[in-house]
C-alpha atoms as a PDB file:
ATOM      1  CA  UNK A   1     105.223  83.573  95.231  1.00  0.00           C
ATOM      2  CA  UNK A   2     107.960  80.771  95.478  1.00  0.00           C
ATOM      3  CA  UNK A   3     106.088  79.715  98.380  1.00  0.00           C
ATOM      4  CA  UNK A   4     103.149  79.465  96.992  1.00  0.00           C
ATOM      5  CA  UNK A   5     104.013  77.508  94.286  1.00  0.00           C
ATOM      6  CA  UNK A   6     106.241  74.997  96.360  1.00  0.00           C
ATOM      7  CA  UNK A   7     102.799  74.490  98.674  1.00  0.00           C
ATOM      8  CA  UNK A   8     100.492  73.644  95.098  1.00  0.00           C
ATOM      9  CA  UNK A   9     103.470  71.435  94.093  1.00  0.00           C
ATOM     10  CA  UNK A  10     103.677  69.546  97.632  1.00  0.00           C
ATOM     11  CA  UNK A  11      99.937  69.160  97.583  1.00  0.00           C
ATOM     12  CA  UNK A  12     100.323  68.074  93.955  1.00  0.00           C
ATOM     13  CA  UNK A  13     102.639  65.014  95.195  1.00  0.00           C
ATOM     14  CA  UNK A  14     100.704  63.859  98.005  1.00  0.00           C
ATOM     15  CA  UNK A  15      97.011  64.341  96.746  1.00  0.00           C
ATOM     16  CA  UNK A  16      98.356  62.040  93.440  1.00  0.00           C
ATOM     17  CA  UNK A  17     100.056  59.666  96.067  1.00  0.00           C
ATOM     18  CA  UNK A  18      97.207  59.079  98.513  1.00  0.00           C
ATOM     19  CA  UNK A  19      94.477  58.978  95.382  1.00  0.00           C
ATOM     20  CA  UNK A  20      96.633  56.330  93.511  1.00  0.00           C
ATOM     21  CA  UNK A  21      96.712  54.277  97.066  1.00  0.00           C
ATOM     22  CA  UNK A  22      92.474  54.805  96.642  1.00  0.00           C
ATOM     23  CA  UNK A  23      92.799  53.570  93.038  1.00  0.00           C
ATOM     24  CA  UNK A  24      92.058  57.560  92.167  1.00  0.00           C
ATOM     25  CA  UNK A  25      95.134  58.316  90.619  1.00  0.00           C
ATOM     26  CA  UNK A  26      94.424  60.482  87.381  1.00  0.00           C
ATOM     27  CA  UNK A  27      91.596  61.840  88.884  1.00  0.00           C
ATOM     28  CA  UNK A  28      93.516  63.066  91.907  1.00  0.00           C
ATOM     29  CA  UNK A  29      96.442  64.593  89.282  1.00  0.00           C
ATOM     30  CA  UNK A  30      93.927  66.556  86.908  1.00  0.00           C
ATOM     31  CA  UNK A  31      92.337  68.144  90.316  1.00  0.00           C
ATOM     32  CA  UNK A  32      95.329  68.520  92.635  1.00  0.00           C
ATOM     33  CA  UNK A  33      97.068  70.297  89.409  1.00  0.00           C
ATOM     34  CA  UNK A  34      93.589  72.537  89.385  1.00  0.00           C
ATOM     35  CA  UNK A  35      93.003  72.721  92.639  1.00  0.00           C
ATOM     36  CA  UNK A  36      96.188  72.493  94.625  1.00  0.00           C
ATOM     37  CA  UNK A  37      95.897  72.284  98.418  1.00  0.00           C
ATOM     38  CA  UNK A  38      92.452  73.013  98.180  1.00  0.00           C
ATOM     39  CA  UNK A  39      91.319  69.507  96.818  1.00  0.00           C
ATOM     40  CA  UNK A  40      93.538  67.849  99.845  1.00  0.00           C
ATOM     41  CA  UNK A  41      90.813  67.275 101.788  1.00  0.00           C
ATOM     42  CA  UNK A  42      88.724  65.637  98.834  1.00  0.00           C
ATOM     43  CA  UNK A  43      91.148  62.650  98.345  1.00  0.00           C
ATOM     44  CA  UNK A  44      91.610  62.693 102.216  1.00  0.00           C
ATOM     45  CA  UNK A  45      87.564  61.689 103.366  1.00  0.00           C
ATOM     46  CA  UNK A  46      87.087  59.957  99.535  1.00  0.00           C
ATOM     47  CA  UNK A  47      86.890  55.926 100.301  1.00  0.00           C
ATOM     48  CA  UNK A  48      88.122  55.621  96.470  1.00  0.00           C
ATOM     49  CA  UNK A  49      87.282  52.529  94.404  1.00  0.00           C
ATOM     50  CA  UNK A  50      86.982  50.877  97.753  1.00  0.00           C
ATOM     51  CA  UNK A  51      83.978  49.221 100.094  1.00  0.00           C
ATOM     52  CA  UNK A  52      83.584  48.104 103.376  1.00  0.00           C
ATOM     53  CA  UNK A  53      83.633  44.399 103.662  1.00  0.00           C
ATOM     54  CA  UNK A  54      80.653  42.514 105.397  1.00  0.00           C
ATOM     55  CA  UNK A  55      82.415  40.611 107.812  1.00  0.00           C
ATOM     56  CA  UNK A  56      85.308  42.294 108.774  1.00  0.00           C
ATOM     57  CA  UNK A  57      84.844  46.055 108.116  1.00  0.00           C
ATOM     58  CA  UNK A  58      88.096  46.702 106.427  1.00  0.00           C
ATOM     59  CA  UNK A  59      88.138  48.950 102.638  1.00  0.00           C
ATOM     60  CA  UNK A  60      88.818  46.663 100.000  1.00  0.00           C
ATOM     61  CA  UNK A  61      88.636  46.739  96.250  1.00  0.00           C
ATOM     62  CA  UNK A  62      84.469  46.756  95.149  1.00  0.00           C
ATOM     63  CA  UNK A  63      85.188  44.256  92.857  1.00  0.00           C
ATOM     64  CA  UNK A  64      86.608  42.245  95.336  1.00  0.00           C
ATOM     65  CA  UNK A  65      85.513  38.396  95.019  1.00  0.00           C
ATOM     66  CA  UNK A  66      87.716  37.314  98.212  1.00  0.00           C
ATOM     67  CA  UNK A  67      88.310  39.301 101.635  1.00  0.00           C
ATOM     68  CA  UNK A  68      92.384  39.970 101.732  1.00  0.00           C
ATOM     69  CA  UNK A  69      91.756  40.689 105.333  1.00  0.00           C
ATOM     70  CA  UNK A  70      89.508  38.103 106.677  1.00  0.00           C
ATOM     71  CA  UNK A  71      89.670  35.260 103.470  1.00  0.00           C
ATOM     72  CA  UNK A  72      85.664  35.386 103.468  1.00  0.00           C
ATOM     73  CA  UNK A  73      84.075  34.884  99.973  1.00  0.00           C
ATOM     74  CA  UNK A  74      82.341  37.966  98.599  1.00  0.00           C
ATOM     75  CA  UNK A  75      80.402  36.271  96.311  1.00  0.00           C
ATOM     76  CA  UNK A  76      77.137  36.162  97.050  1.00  0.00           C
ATOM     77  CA  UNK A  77      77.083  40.004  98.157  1.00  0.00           C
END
């Protein structure tokens, strides 16, 4: 039982870390506190509030105007 609960509270901690890093951050809480270790993997494989960029491929922000990787303008896309 104290196992148990030290796992959902472990999961809790880094599901809410790596989601706020996505820009998912009360989403990730309300589900890791649900769904414990079992919504892990959903916040792992989820890009977030992220896209690819056209030119250099890297996640940014979607409402990105200007590349932080690459400094190409968004714009137009």
């Amino acid at each position: 039982m104290e196992l148990g609960a030290i796992i959902w509270i472990v999961s809790i901690i880094i599901g809410v870390s790596v989601g706020s890093k996505k820009g998912e951050g009360c989403i990730s809480l309300f589900f890791c506190v649900l769904l414990g270790p079992f919504w892990l993997p959903v916040v792992f494989l989820s890009k977030g509030n992220r896209k690819k960029c056209h030119f250099c491929k890297e996640l940014i922000h979607k409402e990105a105007i200007v590349c932080p990787h690459c400094q190409k303008d968004l714009s137009d896309f």
